[in-house]
Protein backbone atom coordinates (compact mmCIF):
# COMPACT_ATOMS: atom_id res chain seq x y z
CA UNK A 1 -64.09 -105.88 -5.98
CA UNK A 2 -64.67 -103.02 -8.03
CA UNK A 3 -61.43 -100.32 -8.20
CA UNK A 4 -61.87 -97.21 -6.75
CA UNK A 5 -60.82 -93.96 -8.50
CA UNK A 6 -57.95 -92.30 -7.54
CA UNK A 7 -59.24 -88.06 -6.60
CA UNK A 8 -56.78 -85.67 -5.27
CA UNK A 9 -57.96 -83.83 -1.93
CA UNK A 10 -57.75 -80.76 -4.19
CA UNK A 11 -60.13 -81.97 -7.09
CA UNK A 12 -63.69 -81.24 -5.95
CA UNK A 13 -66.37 -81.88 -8.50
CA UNK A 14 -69.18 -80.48 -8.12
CA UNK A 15 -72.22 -81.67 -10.03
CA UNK A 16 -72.94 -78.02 -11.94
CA UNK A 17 -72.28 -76.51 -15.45
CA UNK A 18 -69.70 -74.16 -15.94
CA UNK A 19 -71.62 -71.01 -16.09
CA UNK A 20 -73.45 -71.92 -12.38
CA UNK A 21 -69.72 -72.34 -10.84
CA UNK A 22 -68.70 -69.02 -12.35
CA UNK A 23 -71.87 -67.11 -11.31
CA UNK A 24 -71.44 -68.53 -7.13
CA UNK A 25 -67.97 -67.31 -7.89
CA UNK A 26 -68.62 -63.80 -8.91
CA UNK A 27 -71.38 -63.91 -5.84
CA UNK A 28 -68.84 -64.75 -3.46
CA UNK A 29 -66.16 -61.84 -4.84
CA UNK A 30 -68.81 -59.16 -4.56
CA UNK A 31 -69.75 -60.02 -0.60
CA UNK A 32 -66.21 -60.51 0.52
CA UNK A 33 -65.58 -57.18 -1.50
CA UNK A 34 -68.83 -55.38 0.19
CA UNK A 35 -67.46 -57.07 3.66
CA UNK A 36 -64.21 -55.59 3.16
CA UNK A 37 -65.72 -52.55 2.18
CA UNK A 38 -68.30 -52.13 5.08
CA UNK A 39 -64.66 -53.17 7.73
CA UNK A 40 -62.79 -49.84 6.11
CA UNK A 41 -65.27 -47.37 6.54
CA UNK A 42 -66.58 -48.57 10.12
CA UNK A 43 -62.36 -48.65 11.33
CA UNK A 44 -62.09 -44.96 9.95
CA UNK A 45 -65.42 -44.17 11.64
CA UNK A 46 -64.07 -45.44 15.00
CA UNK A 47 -60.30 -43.72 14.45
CA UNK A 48 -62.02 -40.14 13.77
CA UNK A 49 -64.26 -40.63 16.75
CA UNK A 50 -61.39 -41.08 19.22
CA UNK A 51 -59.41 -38.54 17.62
CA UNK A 52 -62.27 -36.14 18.32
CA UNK A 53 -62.93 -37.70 22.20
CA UNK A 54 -58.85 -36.88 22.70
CA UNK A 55 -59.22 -33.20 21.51
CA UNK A 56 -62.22 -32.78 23.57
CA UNK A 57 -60.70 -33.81 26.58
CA UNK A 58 -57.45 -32.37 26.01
CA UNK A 59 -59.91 -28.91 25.93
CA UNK A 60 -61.86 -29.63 29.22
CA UNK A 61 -58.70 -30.60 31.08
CA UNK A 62 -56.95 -27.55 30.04
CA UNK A 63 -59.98 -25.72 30.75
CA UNK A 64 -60.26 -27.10 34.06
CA UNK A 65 -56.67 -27.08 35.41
CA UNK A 66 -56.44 -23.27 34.17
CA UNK A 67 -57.25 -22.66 37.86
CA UNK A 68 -55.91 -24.97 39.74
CA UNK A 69 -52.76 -24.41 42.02
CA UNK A 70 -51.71 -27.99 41.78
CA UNK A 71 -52.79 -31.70 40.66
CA UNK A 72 -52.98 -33.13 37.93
CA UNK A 73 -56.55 -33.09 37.09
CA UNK A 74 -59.81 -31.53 39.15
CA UNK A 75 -62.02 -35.02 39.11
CA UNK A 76 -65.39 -32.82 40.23
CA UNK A 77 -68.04 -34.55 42.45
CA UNK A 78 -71.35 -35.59 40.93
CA UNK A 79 -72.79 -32.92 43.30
CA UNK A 80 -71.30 -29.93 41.42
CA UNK A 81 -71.59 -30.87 38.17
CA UNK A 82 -74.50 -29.39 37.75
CA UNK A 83 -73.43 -26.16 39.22
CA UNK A 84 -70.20 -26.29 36.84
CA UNK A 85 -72.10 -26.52 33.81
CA UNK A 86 -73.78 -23.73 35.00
CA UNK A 87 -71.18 -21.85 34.90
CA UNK A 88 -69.29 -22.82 31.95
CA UNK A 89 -72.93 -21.93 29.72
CA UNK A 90 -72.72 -18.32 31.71
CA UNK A 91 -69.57 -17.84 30.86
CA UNK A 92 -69.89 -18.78 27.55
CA UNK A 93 -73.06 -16.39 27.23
CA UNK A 94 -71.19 -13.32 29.02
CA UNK A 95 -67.83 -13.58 26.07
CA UNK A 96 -70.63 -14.25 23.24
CA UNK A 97 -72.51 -11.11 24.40
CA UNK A 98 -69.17 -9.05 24.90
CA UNK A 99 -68.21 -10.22 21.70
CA UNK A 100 -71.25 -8.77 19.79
CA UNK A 101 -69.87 -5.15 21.81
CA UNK A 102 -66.50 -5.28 20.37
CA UNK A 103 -65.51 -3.32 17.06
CA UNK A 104 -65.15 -5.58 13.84
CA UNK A 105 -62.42 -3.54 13.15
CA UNK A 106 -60.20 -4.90 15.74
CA UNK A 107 -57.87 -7.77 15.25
CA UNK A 108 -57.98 -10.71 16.43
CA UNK A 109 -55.35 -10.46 19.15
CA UNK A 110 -56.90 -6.82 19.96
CA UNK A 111 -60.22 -8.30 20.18
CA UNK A 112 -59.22 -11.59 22.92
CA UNK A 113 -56.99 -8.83 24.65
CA UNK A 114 -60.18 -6.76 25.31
CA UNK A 115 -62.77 -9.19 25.79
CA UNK A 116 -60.47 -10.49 29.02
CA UNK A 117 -60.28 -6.34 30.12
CA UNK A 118 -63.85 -6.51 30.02
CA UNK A 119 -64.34 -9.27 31.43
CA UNK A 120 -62.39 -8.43 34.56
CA UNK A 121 -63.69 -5.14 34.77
CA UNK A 122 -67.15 -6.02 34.97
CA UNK A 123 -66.30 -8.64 37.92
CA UNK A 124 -64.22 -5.93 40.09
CA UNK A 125 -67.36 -4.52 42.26
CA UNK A 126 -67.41 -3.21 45.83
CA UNK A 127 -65.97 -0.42 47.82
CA UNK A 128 -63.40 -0.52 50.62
CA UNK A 129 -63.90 2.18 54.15
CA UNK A 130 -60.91 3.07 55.59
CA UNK A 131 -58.75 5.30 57.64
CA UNK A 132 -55.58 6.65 57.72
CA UNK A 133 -53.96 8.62 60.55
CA UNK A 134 -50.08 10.31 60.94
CA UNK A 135 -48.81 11.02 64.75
CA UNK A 136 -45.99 13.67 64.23
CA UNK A 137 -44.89 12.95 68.18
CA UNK A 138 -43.92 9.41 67.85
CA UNK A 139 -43.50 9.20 64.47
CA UNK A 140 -46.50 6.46 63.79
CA UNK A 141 -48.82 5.78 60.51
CA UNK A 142 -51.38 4.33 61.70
CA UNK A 143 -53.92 2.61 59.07
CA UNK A 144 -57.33 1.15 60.40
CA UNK A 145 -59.54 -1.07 57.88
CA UNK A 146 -63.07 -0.39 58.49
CA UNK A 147 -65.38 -2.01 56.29
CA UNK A 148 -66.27 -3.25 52.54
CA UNK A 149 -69.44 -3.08 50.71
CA UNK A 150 -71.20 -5.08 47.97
CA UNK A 151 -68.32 -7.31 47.53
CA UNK A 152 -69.03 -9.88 44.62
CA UNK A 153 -70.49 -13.77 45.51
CA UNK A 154 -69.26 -16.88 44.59
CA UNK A 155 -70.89 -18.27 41.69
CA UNK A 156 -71.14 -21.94 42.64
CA UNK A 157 -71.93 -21.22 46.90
CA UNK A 158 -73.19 -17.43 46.25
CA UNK A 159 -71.26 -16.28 49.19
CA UNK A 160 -67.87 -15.03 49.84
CA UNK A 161 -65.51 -14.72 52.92
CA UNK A 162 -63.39 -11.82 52.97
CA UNK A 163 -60.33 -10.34 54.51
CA UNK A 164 -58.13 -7.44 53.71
CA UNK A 165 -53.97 -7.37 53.06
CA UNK A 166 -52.76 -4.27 53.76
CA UNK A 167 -49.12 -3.35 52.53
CA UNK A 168 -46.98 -0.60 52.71
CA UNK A 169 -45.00 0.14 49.48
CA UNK A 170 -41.92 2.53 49.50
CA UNK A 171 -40.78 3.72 46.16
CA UNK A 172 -37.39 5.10 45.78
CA UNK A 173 -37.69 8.53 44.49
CA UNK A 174 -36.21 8.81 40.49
CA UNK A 175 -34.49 11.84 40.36
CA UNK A 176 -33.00 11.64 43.72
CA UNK A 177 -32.13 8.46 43.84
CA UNK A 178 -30.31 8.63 39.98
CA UNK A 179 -28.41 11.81 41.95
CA UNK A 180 -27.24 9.76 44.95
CA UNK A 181 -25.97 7.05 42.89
CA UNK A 182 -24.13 9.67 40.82
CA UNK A 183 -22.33 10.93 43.84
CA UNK A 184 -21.51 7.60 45.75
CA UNK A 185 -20.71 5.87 42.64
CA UNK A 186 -18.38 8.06 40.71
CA UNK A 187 -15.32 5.80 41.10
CA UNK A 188 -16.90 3.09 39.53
CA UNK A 189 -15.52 0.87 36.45
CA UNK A 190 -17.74 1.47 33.40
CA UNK A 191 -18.61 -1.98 33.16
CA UNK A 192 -21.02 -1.59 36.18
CA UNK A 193 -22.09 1.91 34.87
CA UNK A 194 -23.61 0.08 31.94
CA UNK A 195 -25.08 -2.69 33.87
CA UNK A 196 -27.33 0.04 35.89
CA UNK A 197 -27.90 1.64 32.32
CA UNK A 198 -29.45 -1.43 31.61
CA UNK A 199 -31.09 -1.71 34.55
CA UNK A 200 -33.28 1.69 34.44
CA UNK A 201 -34.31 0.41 30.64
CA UNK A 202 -35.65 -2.52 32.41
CA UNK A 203 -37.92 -0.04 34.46
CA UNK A 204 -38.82 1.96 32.34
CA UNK A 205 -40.14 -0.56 29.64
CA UNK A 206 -42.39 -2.08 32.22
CA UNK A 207 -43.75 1.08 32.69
CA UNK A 208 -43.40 1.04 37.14
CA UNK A 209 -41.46 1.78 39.63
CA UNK A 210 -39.18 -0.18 41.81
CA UNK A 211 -40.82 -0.89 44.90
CA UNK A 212 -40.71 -2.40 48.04
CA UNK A 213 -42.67 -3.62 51.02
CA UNK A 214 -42.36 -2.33 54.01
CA UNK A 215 -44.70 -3.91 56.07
CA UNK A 216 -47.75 -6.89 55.51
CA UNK A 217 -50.45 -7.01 57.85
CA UNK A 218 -53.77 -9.14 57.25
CA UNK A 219 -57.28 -7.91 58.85
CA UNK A 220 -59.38 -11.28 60.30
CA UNK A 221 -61.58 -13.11 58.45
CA UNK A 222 -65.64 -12.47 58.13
CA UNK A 223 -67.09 -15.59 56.97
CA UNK A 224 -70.36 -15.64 54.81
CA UNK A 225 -70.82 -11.39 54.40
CA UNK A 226 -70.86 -9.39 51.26
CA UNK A 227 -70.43 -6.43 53.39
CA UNK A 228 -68.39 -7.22 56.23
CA UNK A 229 -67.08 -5.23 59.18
CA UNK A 230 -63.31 -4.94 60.23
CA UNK A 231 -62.29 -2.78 62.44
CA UNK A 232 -58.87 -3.84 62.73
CA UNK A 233 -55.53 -1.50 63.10
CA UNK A 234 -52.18 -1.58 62.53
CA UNK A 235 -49.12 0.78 62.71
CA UNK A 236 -45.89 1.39 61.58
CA UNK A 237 -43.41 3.68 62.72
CA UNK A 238 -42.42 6.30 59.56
CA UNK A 239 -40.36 9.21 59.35
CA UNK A 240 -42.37 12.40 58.45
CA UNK A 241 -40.17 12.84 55.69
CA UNK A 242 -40.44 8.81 54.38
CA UNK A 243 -44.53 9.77 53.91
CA UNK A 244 -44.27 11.19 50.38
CA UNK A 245 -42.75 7.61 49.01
CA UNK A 246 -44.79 5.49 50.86
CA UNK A 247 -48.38 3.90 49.19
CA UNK A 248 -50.89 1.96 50.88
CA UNK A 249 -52.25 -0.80 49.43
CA UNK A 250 -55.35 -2.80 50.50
CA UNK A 251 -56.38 -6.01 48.54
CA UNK A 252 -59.65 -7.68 49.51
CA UNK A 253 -59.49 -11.11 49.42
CA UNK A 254 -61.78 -13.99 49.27
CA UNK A 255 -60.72 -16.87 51.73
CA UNK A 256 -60.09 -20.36 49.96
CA UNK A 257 -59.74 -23.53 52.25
CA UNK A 258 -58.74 -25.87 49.35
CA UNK A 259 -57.14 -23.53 46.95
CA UNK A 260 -55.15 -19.66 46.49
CA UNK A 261 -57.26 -17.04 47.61
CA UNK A 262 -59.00 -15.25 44.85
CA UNK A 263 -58.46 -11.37 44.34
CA UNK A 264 -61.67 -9.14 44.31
CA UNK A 265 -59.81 -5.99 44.17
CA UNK A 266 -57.93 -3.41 45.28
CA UNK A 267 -57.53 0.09 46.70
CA UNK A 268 -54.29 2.29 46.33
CA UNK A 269 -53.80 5.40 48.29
CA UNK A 270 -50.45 7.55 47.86
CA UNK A 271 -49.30 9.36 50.77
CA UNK A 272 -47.76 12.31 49.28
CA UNK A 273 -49.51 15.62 49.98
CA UNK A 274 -52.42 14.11 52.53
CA UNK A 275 -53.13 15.57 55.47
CA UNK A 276 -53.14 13.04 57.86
CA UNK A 277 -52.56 15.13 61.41
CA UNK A 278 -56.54 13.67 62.26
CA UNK A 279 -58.06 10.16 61.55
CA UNK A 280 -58.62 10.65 57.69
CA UNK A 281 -61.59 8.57 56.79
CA UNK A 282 -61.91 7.24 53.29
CA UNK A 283 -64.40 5.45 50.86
CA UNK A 284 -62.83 4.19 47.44
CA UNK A 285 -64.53 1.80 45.14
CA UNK A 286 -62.27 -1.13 44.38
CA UNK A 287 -60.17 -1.42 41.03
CA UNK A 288 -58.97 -4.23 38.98
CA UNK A 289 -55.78 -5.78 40.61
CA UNK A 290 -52.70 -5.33 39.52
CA UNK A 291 -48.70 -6.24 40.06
CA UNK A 292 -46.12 -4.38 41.38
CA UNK A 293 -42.22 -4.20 40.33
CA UNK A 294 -40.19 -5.32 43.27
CA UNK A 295 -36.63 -6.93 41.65
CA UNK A 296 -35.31 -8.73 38.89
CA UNK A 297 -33.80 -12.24 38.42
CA UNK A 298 -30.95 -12.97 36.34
CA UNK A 299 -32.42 -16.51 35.24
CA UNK A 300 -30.65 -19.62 33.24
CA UNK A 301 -32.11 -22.07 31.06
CA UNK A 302 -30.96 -25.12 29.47
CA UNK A 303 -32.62 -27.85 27.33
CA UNK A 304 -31.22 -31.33 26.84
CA UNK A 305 -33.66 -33.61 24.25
CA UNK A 306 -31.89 -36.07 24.65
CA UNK A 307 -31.86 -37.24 28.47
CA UNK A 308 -35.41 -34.53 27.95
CA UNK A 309 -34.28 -32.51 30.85
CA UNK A 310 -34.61 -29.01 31.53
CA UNK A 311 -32.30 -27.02 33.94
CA UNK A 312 -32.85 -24.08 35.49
CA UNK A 313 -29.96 -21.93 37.03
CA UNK A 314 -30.98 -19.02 39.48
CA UNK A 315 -27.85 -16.74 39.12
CA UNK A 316 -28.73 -13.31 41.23
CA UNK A 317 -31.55 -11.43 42.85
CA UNK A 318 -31.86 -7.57 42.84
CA UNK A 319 -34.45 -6.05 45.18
CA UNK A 320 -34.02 -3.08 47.00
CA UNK A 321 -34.47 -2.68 50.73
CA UNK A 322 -35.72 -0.26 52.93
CA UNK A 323 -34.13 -0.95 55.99
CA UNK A 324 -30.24 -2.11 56.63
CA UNK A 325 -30.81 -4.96 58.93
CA UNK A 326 -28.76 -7.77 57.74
CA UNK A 327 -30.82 -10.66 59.72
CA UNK A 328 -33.26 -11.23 56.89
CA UNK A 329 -32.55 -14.60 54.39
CA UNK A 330 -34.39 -15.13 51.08
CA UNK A 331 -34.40 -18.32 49.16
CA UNK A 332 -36.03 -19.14 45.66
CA UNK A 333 -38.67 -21.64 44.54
CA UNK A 334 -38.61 -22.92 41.64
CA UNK A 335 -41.69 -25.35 40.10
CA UNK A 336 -42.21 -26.32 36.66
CA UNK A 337 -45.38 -27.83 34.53
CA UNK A 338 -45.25 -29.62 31.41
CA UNK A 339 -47.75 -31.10 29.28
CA UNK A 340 -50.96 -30.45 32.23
CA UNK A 341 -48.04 -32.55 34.59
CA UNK A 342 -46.65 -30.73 37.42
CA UNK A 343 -43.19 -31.75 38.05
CA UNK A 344 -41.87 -31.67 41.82
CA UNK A 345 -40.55 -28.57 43.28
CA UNK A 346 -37.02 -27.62 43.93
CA UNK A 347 -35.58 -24.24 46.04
CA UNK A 348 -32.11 -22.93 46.54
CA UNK A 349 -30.15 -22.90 49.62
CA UNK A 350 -31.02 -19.97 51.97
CA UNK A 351 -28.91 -16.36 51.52
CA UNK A 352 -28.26 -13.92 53.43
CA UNK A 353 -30.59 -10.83 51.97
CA UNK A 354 -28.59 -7.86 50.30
CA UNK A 355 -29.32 -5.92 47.72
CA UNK A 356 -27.97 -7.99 45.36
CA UNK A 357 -28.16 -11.29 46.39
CA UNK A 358 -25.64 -14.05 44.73
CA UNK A 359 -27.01 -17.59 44.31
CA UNK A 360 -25.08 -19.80 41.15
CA UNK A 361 -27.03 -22.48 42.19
CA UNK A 362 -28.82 -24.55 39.15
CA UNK A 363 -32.26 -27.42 39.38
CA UNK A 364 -32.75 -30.09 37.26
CA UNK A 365 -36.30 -31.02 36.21
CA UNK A 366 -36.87 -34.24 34.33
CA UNK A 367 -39.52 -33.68 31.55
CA UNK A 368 -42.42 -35.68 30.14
CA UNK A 369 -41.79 -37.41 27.03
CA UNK A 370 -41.64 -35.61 24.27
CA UNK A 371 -43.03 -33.07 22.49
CA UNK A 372 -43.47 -30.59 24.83
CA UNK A 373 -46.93 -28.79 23.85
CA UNK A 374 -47.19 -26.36 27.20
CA UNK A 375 -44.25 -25.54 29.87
CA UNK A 376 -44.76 -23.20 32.84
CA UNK A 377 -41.87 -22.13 34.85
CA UNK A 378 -42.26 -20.53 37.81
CA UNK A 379 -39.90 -19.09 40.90
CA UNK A 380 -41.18 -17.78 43.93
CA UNK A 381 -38.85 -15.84 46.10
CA UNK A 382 -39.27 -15.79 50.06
CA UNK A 383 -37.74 -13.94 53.01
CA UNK A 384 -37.48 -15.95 56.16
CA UNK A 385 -36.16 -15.04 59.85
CA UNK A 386 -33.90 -17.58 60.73
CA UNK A 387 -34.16 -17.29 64.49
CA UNK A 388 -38.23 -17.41 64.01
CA UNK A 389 -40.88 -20.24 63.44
CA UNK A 390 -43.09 -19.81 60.56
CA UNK A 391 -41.60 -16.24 58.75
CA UNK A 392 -41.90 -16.95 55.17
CA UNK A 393 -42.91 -14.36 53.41
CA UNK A 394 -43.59 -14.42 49.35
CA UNK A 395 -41.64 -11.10 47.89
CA UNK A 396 -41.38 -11.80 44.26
CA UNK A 397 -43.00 -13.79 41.95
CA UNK A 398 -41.86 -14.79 38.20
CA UNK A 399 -43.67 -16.99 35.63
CA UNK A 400 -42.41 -17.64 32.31
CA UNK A 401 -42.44 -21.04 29.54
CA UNK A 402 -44.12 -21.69 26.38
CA UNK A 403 -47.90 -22.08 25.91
CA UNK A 404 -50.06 -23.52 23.11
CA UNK A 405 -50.24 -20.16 21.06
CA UNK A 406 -47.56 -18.38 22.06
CA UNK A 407 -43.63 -18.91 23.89
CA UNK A 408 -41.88 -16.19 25.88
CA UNK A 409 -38.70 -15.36 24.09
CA UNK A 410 -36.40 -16.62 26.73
CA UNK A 411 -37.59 -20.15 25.68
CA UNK A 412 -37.29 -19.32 21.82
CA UNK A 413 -33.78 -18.72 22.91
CA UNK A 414 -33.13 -21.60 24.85
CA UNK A 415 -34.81 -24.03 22.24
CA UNK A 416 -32.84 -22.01 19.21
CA UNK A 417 -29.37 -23.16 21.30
CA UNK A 418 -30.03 -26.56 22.97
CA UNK A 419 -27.52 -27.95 25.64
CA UNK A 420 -26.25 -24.40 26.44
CA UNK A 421 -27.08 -22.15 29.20
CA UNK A 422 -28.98 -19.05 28.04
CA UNK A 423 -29.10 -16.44 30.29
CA UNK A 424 -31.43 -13.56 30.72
CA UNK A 425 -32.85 -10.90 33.26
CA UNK A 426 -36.51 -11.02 34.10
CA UNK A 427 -38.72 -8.57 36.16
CA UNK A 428 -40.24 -9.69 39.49
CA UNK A 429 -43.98 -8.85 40.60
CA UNK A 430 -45.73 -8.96 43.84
């Protein structure tokens, strides 16, 4: 039997010169090099297109949760999205033709800041009828909503179902009420001299009046009409000499089963100096809305990045009152939304309503992970009847938090000093 040689598993011969094996080599280097080659750029293809999918849907759910009251996205039904593409490209059109309106010489913040005043102006359309009548022998304003023309449609149903609020504001007159405190408050330490100081700078920076409402009434609703018919009437008993601090104020609304009503404007009408001894029967065209000064908050925040909660301490409430019935309660709700996430609301316990009203109580909200790119806070303040069913009654309204461009400076604070309560006094609206 002829011996077998001995070959290691290693040792493969293979039946070509040298200058073959080195040339399949060199073959083999360049494809798994071109392979390699072909793997990088499709993988940074692929990561770029995500990263662009992410932004773009990070856009459209900001964009589409900008209106929302609640939720955590608006999922849309194939039905209507048609119609909202619609709208985005008209809205789109309407800022790119306002845009070609507004002066190159205006900044950039100057220029967003009047693209939105245009914007809302142009949408505020309609007029408001309307009467207003005084009864010197009992004492009795009596306001009667009429009728609205030409109010604006809806752009996805082109309709629009509108009632009227009516409310009557009382102002506190300046100079007489600055000479009553003078007198009653003489005695006082000078610690609470300054704190009223500070107080009237408050005021006078937001540029208003502190106001508040006397009476609410709503007018029923007229479904499907762009110039609907009221006819409703409501009264309140004023003294004659209460008239020249008292403004009525009537906001058409458009109804909203699903969602918060929108706003299509307003009408204002000061009492001072109207005669008012007959039926007084007005037409006004309806103006952009706007907010009125009713109180301020003395509001505490506190950030803890480690356990990434955020706590919010309601200290005091100061709103003035028109009438000296102590029956009335208030309470404050307080929700907050991070990151497009709304967290779950919290409220205080119920007080008993004075002018200043004492609450020291403090919520804990637990935030999203980290970092926090948007943060809403926002309290709600309601009056309530506790012997009645169904009283609440939204009297002041405060937003404040950090958004993508900009932060309100009681957050700069409160992130410049983290674990310690930062207080601060904000201005309520209604």
């Amino acid at each position: 039997m002829i011996p077998m040689p001995e070959t290691q598993w290693l040792d493969v011969r293979m039946p070509f010169p040298d200058e073959v094996k080195y040339a399949i080599l060199a073959v083999s280097v360049l494809l798994f090099l071109i392979a390699m080659a072909i793997l990088i750029w499709q993988a940074q293809r692929c990561c770029s297109r995500t990263d662009h999918l992410k932004d773009s849907m990070s856009s459209l759910v900001t964009e589409d949760s900008g209106g929302q009251s609640g939720g955590y996205l608006n999922i849309q039904s194939p039905g209507l999205k048609g119609e909202y593409a619609q709208e985005q490209v008209r809205r789109l059109s309407r800022c790119l033709s306002l845009c070609d309106s507004v002066p190159a010489s205006l900044g950039r913040s100057g220029s967003l800041e009047s693209l939105e005043d245009q914007e809302e102006e142009e949408e505020v359309r309609g007029s408001l009828r309307f009467s207003l009548y005084y009864d010197q022998t009992q004492a009795l304003l009596v306001v009667t909503v009429l009728e609205a023309r030409d109010l604006p449609l809806r752009d996805f149903s082109r309709s629009v179902d509108p009632f009227v609020r009516v409310r009557l504001l009382w102002a506190r007159d300046t100079e007489g009420g600055d000479a009553e405190e003078e007198e009653e408050e003489e005695e006082e330490e000078d610690e609470g001299e300054r704190m009223r100081a500070k107080r009237k700078k408050r005021s006078a920076r937001s540029g208003q009046r502190l106001q508040c409402v006397l009476k609410e009434w709503q007018s029923r609703l007229v479904k499907g009409s762009s110039s609907p018919a009221f006819g409703d009437q409501f009264s309140r008993t004023l003294l004659e000499e209460e008239l020249p601090h008292v403004t009525v104020k009537l906001e058409v609304q458009d109804f909203d089963k699903y969602s918060r009503h929108g706003t299509l404007g307003e009408v204002r009408r000061p009492l001072a100096n109207l005669n008012m001894s007959y039926p007084l029967d007005l037409w006004q065209d309806l103006q952009k809305p706007r907010k009125d000064l009713v109180g301020e908050v003395l509001l505490s925040l506190k950030y803890m990045p480690t356990s990434q909660r955020l706590e919010v301490g309601v200290l005091k409430i100061r709103m003035i009152s028109k009438s000296s019935r102590t029956d009335r309660a208030v309470y404050v709700r307080a929700s907050v939304q991070c990151n497009q996430c709304r967290l779950r609301h919290q409220k205080t316990a119920t007080k008993a309503r004075w002018d200043v009203t004492v609450f020291n109580e403090a919520m804990i909200f637990l935030l999203p992970d980290p970092p926090v790119r948007e943060c809403s806070i926002t309290l709600n303040v309601y009056e309530m009847h506790p012997g009645k069913k169904s009283s609440k009654r939204l009297i002041g309204q405060l937003s404040i938090g950090k958004g993508r461009q900009s932060e309100d400076e009681h957050w700069r604070l409160m992130m410049r000093s983290l674990r310690q309560p930062i207080a601060k006094w904000h201005l309520l609206y209604v």
